[in-house]
C-alpha atoms as a PDB file:
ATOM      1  CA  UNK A   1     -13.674  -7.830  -9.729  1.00  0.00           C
ATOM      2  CA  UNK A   2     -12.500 -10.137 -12.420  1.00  0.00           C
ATOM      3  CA  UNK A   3     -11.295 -13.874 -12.340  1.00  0.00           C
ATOM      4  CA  UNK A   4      -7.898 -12.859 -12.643  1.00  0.00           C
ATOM      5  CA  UNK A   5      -8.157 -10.916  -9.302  1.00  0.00           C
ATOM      6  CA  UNK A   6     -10.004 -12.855  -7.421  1.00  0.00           C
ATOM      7  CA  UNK A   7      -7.480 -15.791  -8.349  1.00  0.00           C
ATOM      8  CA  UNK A   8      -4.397 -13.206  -6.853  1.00  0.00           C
ATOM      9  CA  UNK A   9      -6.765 -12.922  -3.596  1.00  0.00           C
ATOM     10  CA  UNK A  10      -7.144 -16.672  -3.693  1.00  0.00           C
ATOM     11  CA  UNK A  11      -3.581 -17.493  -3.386  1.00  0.00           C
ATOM     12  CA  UNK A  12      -2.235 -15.052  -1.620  1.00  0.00           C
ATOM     13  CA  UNK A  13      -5.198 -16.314   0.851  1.00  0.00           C
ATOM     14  CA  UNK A  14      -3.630 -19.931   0.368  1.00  0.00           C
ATOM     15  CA  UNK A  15      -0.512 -19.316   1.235  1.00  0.00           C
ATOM     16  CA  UNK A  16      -1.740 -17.295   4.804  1.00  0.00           C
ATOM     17  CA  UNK A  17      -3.919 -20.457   5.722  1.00  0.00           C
ATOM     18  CA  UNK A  18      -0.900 -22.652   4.878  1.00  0.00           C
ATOM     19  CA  UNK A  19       1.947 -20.977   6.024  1.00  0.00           C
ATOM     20  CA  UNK A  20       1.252 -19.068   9.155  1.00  0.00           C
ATOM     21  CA  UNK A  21      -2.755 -20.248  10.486  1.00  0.00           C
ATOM     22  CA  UNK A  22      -2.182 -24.254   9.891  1.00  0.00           C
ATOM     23  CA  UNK A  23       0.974 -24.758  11.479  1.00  0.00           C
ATOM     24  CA  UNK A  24      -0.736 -22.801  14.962  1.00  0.00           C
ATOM     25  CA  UNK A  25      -3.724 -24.983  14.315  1.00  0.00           C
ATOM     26  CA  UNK A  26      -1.960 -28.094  14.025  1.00  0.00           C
ATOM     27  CA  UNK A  27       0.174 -27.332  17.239  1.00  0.00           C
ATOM     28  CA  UNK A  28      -2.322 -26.471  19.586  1.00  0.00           C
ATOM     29  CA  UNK A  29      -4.726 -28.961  18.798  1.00  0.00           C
ATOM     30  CA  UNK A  30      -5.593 -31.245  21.918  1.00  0.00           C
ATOM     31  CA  UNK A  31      -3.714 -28.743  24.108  1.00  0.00           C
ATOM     32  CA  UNK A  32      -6.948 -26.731  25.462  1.00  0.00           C
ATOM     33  CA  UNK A  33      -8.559 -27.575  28.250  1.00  0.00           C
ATOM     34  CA  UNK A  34      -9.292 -24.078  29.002  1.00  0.00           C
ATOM     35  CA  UNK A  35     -11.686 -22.927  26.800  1.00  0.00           C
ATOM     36  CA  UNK A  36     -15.273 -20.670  27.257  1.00  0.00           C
ATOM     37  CA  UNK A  37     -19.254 -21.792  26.076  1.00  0.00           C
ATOM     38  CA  UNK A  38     -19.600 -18.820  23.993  1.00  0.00           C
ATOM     39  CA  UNK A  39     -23.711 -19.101  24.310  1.00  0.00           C
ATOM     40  CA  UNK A  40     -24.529 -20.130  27.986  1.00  0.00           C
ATOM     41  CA  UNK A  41     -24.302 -23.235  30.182  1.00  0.00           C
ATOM     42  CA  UNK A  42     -26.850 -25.028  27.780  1.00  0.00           C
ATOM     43  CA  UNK A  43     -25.370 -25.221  24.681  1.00  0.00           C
ATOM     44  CA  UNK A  44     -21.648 -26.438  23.693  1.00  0.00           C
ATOM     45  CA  UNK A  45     -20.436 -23.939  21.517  1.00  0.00           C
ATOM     46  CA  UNK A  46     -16.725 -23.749  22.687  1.00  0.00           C
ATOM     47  CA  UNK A  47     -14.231 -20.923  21.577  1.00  0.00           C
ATOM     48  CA  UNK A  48     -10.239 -21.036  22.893  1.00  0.00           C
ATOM     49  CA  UNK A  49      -7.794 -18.461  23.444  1.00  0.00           C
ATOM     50  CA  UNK A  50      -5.841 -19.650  20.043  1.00  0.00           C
ATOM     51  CA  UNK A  51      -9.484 -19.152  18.530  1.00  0.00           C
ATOM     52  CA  UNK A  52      -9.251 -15.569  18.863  1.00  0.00           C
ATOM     53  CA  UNK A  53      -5.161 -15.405  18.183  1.00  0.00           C
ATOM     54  CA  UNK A  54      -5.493 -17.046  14.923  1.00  0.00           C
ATOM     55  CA  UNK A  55      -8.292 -14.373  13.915  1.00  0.00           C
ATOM     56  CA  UNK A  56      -6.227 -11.249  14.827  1.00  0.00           C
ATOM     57  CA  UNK A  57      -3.374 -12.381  12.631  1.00  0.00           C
ATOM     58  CA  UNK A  58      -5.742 -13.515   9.590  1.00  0.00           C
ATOM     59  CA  UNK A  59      -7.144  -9.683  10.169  1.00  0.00           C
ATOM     60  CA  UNK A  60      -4.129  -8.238  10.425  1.00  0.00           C
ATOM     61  CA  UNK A  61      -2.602 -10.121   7.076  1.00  0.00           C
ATOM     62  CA  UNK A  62      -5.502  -9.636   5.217  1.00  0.00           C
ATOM     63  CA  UNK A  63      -5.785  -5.818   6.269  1.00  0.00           C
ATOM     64  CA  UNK A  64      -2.304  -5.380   5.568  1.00  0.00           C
ATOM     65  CA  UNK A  65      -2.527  -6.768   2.039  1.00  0.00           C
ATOM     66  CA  UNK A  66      -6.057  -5.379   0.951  1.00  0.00           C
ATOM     67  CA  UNK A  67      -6.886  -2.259   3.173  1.00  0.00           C
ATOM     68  CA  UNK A  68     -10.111  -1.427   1.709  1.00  0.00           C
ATOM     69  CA  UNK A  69     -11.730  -4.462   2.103  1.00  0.00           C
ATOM     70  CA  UNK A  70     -13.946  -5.456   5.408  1.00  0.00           C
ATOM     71  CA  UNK A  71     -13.575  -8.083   7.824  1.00  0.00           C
ATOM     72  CA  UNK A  72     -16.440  -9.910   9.608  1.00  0.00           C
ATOM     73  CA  UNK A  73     -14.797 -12.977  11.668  1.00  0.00           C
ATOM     74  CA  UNK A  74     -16.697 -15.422  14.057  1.00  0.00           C
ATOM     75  CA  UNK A  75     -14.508 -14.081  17.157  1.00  0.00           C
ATOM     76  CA  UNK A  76     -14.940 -10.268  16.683  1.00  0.00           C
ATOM     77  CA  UNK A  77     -18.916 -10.978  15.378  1.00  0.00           C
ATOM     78  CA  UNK A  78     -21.299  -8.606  17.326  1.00  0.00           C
ATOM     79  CA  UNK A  79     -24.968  -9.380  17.133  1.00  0.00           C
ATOM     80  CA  UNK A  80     -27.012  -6.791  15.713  1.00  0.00           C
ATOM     81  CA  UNK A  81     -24.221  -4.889  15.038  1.00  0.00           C
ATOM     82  CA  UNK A  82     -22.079  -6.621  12.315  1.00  0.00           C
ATOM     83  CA  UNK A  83     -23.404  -6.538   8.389  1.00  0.00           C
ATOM     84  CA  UNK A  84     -23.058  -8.008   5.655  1.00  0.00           C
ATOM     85  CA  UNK A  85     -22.509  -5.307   2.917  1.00  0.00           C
ATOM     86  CA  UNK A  86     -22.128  -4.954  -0.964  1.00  0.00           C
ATOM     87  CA  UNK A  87     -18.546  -3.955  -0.376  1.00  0.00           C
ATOM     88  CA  UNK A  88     -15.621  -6.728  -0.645  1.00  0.00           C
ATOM     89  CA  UNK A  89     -15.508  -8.701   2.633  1.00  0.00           C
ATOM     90  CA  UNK A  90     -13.478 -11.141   4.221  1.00  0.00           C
ATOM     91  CA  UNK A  91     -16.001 -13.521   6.653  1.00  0.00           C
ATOM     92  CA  UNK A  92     -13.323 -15.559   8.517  1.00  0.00           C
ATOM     93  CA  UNK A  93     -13.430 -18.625  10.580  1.00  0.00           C
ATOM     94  CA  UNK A  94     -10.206 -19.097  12.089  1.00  0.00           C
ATOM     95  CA  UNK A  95     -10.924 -21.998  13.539  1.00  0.00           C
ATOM     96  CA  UNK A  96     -13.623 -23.947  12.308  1.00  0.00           C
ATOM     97  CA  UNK A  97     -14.526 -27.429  14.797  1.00  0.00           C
ATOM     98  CA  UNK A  98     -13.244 -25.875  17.855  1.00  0.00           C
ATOM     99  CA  UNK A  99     -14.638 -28.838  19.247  1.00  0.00           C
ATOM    100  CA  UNK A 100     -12.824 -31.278  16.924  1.00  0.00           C
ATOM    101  CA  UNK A 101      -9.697 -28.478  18.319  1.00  0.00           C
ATOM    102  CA  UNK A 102     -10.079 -29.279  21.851  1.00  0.00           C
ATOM    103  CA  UNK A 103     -10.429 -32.947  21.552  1.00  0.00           C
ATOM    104  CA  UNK A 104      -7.703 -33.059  19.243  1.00  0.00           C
ATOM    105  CA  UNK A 105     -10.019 -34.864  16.375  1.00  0.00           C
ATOM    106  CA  UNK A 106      -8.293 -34.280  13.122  1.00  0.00           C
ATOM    107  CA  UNK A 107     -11.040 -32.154  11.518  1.00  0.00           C
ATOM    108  CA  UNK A 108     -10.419 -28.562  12.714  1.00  0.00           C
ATOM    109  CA  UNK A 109      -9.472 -26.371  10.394  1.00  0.00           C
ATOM    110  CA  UNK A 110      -9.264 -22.627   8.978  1.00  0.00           C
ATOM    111  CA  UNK A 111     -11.996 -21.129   6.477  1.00  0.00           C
ATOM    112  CA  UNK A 112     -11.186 -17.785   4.662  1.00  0.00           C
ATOM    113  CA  UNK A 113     -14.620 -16.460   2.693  1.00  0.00           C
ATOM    114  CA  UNK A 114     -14.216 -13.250   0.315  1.00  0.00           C
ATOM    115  CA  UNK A 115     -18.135 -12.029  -0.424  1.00  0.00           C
ATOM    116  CA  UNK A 116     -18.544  -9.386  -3.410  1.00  0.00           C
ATOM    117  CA  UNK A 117     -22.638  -7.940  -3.236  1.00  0.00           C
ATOM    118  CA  UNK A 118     -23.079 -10.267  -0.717  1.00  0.00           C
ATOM    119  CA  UNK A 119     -21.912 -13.287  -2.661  1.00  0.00           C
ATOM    120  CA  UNK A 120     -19.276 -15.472  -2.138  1.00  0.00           C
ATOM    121  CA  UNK A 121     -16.499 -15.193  -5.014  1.00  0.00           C
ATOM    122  CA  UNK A 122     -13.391 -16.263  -3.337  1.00  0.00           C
ATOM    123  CA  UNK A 123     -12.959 -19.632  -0.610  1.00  0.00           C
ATOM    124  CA  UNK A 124      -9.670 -21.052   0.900  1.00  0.00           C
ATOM    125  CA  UNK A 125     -10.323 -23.919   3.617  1.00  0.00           C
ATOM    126  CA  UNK A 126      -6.931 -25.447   4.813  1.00  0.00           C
ATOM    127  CA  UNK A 127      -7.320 -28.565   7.333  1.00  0.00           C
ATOM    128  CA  UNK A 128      -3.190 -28.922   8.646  1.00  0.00           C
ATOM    129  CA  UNK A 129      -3.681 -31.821  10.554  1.00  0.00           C
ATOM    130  CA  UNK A 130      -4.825 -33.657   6.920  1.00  0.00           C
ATOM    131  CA  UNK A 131      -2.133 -31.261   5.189  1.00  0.00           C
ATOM    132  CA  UNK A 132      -5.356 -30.735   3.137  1.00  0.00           C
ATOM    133  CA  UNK A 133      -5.912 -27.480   1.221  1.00  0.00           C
ATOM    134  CA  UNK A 134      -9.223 -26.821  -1.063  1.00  0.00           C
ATOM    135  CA  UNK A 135      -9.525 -23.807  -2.918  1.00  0.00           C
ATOM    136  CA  UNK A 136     -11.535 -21.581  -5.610  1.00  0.00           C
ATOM    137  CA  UNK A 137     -12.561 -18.447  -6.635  1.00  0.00           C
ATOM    138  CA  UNK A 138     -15.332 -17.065  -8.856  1.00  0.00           C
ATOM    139  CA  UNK A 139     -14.864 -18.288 -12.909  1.00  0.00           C
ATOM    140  CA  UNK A 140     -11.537 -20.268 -11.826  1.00  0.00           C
ATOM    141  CA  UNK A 141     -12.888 -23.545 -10.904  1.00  0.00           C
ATOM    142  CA  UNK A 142     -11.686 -25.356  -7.525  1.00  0.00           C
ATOM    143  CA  UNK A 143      -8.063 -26.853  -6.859  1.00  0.00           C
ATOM    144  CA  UNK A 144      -6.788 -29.133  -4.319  1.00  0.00           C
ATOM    145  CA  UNK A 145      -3.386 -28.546  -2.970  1.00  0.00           C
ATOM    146  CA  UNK A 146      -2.679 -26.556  -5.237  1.00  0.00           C
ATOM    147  CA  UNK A 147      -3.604 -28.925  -8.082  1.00  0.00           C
ATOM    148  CA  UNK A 148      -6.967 -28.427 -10.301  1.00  0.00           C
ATOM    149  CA  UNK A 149      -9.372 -30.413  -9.309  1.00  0.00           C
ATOM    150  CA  UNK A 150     -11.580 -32.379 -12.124  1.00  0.00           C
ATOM    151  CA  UNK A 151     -14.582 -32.294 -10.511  1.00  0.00           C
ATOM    152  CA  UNK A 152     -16.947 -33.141 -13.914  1.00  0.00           C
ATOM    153  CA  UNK A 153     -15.107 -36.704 -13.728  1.00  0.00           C
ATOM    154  CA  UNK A 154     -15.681 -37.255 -10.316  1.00  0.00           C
ATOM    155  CA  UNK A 155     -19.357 -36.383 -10.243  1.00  0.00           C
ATOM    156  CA  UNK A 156     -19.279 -38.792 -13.675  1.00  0.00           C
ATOM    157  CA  UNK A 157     -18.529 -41.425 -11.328  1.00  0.00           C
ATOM    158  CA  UNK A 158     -20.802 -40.931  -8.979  1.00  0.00           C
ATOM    159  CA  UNK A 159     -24.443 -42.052 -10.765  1.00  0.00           C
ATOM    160  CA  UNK A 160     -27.575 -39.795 -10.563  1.00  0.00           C
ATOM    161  CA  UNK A 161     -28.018 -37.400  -7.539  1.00  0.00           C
ATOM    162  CA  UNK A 162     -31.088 -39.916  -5.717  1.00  0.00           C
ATOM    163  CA  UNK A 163     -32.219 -39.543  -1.391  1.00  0.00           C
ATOM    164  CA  UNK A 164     -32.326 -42.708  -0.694  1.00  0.00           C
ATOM    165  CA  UNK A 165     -28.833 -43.649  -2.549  1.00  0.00           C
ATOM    166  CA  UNK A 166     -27.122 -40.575  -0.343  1.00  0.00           C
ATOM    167  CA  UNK A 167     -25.105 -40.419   2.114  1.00  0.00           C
ATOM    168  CA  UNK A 168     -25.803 -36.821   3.686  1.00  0.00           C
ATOM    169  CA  UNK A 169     -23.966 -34.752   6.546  1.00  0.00           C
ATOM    170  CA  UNK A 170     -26.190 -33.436   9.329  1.00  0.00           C
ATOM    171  CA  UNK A 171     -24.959 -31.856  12.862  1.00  0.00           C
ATOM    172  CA  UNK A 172     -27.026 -31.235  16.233  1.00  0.00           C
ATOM    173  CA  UNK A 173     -25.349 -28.416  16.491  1.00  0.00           C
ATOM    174  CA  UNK A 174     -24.399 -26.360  20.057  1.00  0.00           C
ATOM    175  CA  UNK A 175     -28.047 -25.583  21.364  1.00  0.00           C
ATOM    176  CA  UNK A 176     -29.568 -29.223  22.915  1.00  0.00           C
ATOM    177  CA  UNK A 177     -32.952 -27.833  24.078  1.00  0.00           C
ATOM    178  CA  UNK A 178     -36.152 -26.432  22.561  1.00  0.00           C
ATOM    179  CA  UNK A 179     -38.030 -26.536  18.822  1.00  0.00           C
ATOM    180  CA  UNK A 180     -34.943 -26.106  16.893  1.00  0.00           C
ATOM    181  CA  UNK A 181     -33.125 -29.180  18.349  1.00  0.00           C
ATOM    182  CA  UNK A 182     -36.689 -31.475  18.172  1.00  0.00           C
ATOM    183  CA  UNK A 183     -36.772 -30.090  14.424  1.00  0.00           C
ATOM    184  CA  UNK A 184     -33.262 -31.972  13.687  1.00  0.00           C
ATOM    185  CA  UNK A 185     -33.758 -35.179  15.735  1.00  0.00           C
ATOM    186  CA  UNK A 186     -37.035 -35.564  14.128  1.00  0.00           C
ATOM    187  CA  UNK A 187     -35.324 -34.661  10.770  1.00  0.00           C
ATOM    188  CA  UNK A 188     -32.629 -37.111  11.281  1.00  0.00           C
ATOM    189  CA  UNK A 189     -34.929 -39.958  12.266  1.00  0.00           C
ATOM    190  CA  UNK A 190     -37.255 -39.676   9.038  1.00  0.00           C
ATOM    191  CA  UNK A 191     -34.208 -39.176   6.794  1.00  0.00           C
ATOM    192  CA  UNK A 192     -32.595 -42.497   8.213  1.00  0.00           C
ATOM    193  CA  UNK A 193     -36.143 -44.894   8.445  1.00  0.00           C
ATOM    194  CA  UNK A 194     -37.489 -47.708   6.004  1.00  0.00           C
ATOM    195  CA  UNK A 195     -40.689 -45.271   5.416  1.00  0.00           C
ATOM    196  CA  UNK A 196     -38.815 -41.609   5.167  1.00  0.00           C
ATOM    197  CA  UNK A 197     -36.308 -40.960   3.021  1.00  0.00           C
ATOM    198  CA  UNK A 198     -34.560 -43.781   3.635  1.00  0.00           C
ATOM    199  CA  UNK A 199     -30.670 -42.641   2.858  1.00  0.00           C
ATOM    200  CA  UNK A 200     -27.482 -45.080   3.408  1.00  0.00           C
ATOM    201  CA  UNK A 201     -26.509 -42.781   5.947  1.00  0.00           C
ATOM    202  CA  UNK A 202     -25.095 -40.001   7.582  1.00  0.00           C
ATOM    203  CA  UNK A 203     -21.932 -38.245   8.684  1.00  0.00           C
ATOM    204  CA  UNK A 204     -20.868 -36.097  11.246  1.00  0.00           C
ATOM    205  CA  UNK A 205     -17.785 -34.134  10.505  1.00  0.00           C
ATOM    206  CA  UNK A 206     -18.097 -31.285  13.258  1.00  0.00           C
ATOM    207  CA  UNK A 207     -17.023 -28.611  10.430  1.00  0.00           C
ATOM    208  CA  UNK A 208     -19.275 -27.050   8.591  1.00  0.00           C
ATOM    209  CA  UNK A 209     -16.219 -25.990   6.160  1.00  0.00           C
ATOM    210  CA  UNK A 210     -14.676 -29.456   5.533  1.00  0.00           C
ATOM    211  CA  UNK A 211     -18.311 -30.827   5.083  1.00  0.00           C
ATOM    212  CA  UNK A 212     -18.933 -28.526   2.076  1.00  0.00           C
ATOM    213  CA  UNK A 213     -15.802 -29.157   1.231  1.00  0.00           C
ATOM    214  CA  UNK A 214     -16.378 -32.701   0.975  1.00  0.00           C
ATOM    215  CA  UNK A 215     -19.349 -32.338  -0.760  1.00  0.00           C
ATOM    216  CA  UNK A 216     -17.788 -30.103  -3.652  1.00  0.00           C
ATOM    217  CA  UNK A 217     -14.928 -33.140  -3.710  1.00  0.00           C
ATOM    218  CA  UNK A 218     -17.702 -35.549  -4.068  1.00  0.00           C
ATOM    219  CA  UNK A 219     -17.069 -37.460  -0.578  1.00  0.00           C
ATOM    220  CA  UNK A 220     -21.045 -36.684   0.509  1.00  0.00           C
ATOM    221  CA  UNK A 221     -24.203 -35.680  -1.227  1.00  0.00           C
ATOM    222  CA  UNK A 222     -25.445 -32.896   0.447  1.00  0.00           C
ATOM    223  CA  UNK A 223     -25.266 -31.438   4.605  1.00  0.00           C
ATOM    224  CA  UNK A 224     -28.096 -30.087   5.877  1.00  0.00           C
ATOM    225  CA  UNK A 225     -28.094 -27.783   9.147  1.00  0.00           C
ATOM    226  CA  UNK A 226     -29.316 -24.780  11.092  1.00  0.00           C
ATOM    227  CA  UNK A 227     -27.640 -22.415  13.612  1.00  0.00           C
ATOM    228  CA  UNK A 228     -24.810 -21.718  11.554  1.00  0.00           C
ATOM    229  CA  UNK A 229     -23.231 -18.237  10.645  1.00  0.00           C
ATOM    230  CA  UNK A 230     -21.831 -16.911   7.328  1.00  0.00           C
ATOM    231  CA  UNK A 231     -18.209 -17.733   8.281  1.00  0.00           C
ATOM    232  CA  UNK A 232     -18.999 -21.345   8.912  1.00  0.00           C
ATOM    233  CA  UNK A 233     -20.314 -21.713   4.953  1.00  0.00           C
ATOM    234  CA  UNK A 234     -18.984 -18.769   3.112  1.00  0.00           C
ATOM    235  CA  UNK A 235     -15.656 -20.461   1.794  1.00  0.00           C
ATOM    236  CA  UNK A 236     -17.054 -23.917   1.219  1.00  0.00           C
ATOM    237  CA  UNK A 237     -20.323 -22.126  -0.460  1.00  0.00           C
ATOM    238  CA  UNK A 238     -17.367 -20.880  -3.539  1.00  0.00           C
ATOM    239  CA  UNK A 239     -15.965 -23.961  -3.472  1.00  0.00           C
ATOM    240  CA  UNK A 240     -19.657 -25.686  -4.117  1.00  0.00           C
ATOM    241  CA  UNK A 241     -20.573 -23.231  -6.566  1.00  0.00           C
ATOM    242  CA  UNK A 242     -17.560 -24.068  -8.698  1.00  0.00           C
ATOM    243  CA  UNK A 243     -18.378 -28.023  -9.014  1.00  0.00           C
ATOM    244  CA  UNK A 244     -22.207 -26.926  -9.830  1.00  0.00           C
ATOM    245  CA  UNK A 245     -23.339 -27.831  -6.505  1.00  0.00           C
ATOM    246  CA  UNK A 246     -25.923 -25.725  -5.038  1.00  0.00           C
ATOM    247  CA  UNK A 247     -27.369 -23.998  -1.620  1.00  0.00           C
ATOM    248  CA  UNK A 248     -30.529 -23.596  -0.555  1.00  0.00           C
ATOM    249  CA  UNK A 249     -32.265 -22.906   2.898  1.00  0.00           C
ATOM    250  CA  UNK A 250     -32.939 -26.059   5.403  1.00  0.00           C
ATOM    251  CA  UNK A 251     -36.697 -25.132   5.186  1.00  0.00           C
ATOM    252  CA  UNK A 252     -39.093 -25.971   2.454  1.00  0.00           C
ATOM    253  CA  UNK A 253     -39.077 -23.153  -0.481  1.00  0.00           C
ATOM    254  CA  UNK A 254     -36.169 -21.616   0.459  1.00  0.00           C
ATOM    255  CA  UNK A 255     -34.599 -21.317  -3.023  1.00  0.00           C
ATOM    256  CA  UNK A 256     -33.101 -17.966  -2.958  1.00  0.00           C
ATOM    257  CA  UNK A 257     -31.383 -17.375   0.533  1.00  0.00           C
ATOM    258  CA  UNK A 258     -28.212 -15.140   1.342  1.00  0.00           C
ATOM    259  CA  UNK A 259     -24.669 -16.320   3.101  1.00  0.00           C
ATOM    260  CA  UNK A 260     -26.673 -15.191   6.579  1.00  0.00           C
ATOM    261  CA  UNK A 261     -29.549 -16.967   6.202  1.00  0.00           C
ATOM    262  CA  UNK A 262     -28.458 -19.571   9.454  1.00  0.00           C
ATOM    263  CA  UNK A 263     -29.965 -22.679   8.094  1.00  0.00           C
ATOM    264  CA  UNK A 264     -28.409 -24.332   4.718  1.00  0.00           C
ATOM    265  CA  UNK A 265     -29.103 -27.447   3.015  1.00  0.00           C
ATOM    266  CA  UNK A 266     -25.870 -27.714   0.256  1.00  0.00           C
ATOM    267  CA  UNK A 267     -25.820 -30.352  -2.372  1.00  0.00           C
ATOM    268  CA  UNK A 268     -23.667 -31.825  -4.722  1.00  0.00           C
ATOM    269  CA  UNK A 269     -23.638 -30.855  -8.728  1.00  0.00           C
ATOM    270  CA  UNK A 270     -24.605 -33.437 -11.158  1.00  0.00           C
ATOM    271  CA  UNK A 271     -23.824 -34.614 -14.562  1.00  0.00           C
ATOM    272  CA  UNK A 272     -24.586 -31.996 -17.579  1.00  0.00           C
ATOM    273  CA  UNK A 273     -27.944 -31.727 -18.107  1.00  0.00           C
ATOM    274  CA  UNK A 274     -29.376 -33.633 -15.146  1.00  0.00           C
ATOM    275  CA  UNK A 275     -29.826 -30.238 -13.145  1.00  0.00           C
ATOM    276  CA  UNK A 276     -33.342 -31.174 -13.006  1.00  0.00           C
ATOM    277  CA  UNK A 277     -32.260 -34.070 -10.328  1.00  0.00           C
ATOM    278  CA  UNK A 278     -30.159 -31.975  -7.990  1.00  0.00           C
ATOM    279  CA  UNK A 279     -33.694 -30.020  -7.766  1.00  0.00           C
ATOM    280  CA  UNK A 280     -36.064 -33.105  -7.343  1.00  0.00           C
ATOM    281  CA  UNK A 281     -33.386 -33.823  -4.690  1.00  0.00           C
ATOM    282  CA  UNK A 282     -33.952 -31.132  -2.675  1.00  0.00           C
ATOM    283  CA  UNK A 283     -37.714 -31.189  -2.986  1.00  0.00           C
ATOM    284  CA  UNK A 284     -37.202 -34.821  -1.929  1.00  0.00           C
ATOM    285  CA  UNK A 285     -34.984 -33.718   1.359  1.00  0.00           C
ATOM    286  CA  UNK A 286     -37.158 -30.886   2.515  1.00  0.00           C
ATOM    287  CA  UNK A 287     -40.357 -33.307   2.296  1.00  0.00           C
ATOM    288  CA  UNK A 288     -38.615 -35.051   4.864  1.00  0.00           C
ATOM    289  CA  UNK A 289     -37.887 -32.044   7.339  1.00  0.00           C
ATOM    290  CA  UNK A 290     -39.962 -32.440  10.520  1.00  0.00           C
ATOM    291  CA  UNK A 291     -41.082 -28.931  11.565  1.00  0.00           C
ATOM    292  CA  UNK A 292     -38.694 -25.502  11.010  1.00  0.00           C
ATOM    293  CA  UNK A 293     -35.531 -24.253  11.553  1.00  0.00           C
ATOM    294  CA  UNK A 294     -36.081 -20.913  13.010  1.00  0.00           C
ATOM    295  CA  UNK A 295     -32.884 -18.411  14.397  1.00  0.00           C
ATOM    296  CA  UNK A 296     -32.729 -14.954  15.291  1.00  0.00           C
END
């Protein structure tokens, strides 16, 4: 697939997110009190009737316009079931913060992934409530609102890619019991102290889209996180790749990971030819992981 397609995918893909998912988004936000815990009474990971609306009609645009291509979304996901293939593939997250959704916290939005051998080539993440749109596909660098985005001048702006001069995005995440959930408290504690690594701080965002998104705009230095599913980085993982920002597993030596892998630490690009920091940066960050992110 060549730049030139994958930039027709990308704005045809724009102009769904903008045009029929935001406005829904943006309408219904703070409106449901209804909603279901999609994993059990112990864990907060909420999903809404307009979760599952907004992912039939993204399926049934995208189907419409590219027939041949497959569809994994978060709402129609089946454990041990759904793939991953070589094939072209849509991995949709309608809604992305449900949570942000429900409390009507202006950070929900819709992330549209297109993977091509398994790697993401195409990424459209459209926040309404900020009227914010950030796009890119593979070889056509990233724009915002339409709008290239200069993202070599920003990151010259920025200084050297150092822990403890970073501000970096972390989230607990749904599940608030066992070794997973000690793993990122202790994490977040040794990342924060005098003696650990000691950054200026942290951010929540409660969207793992807009947080790589963020990142690839230069707002945050890296997020770091573990539970999460392909359609929660697959669109922001483009968008990362384009500004020479990088992803790598949340465990130490995970260099070479797929858009499945469940735990992801992203990170900014750097200036030309100071590649070497953005990896002394991550061997910095997983020195200060307490334990291991494990998920089935």
């Amino acid at each position: 697939m060549t730049p030139s397609d994958l930039l027709s995918i990308e704005k045809f893909v724009c102009d769904l997110a903008t045009n029929k998912v935001g406005p829904i988004i943006k309408s219904k936000s703070g409106t449901q009190q209804t909603y279901d815990l999609k994993t059990g009474s112990r864990k907060v990971d909420i999903v809404t009737v307009i979760d599952k609306q907004v992912e039939k009609l993204i399926w049934g645009e995208l189907r419409a316009e590219y027939p041949d291509f497959k569809f994994i979304g978060e709402e129609s996901y089946m454990k041990g079931v759904t793939r991953i293939t070589e094939e072209p593939t849509f991995i949709v997250d309608p809604i992305d913060g449900t949570t942000n959704f429900v409390h009507d916290f202006p950070f929900s939005c819709t992330s549209i992934g297109l993977t091509v051998d398994k790697v993401p080539v195409m990424g459209v993440i459209y926040n309404p409530h900020l009227d914010l749109l950030i796009s890119a596909s593979k070889g056509n660098g990233v724009r915002i609102n339409g709008k290239d985005f200069d993202y070599k001048e920003k990151i010259e702006g920025m200084g050297p890619l150092i822990l403890n001069k970073s501000v970096v995005a972390l989230q607990p995440g749904s599940a608030r019991e066992g070794n997973n959930f000690k793993c990122k408290l202790a994490t977040f504690e040794n990342l924060l102290a005098c003696d650990g690594g000691f950054i200026h701080g942290f951010r929540n965002l409660g969207s793992s889209a807009m947080t790589m998104a963020y990142i690839a705009m230069g707002y945050l230095d890296c997020y770091w996180d573990g539970g999460c599913y392909s359609w929660d980085v697959c669109a922001g993982w483009c968008i990362l790749n384009e500004t020479g920002g990088r992803v790598v597993g949340a465990n130490q030596s995970e260099w070479d990971i797929g858009v499945d892998n469940r735990t992801y630490l992203a990170v900014r690009g750097t200036k030309i030819g100071s590649e070497e920091d953005q990896t002394k940066y991550i061997e910095d960050f997983w020195g200060c992981v307490k334990g291991k992110l494990e998920y089935d």
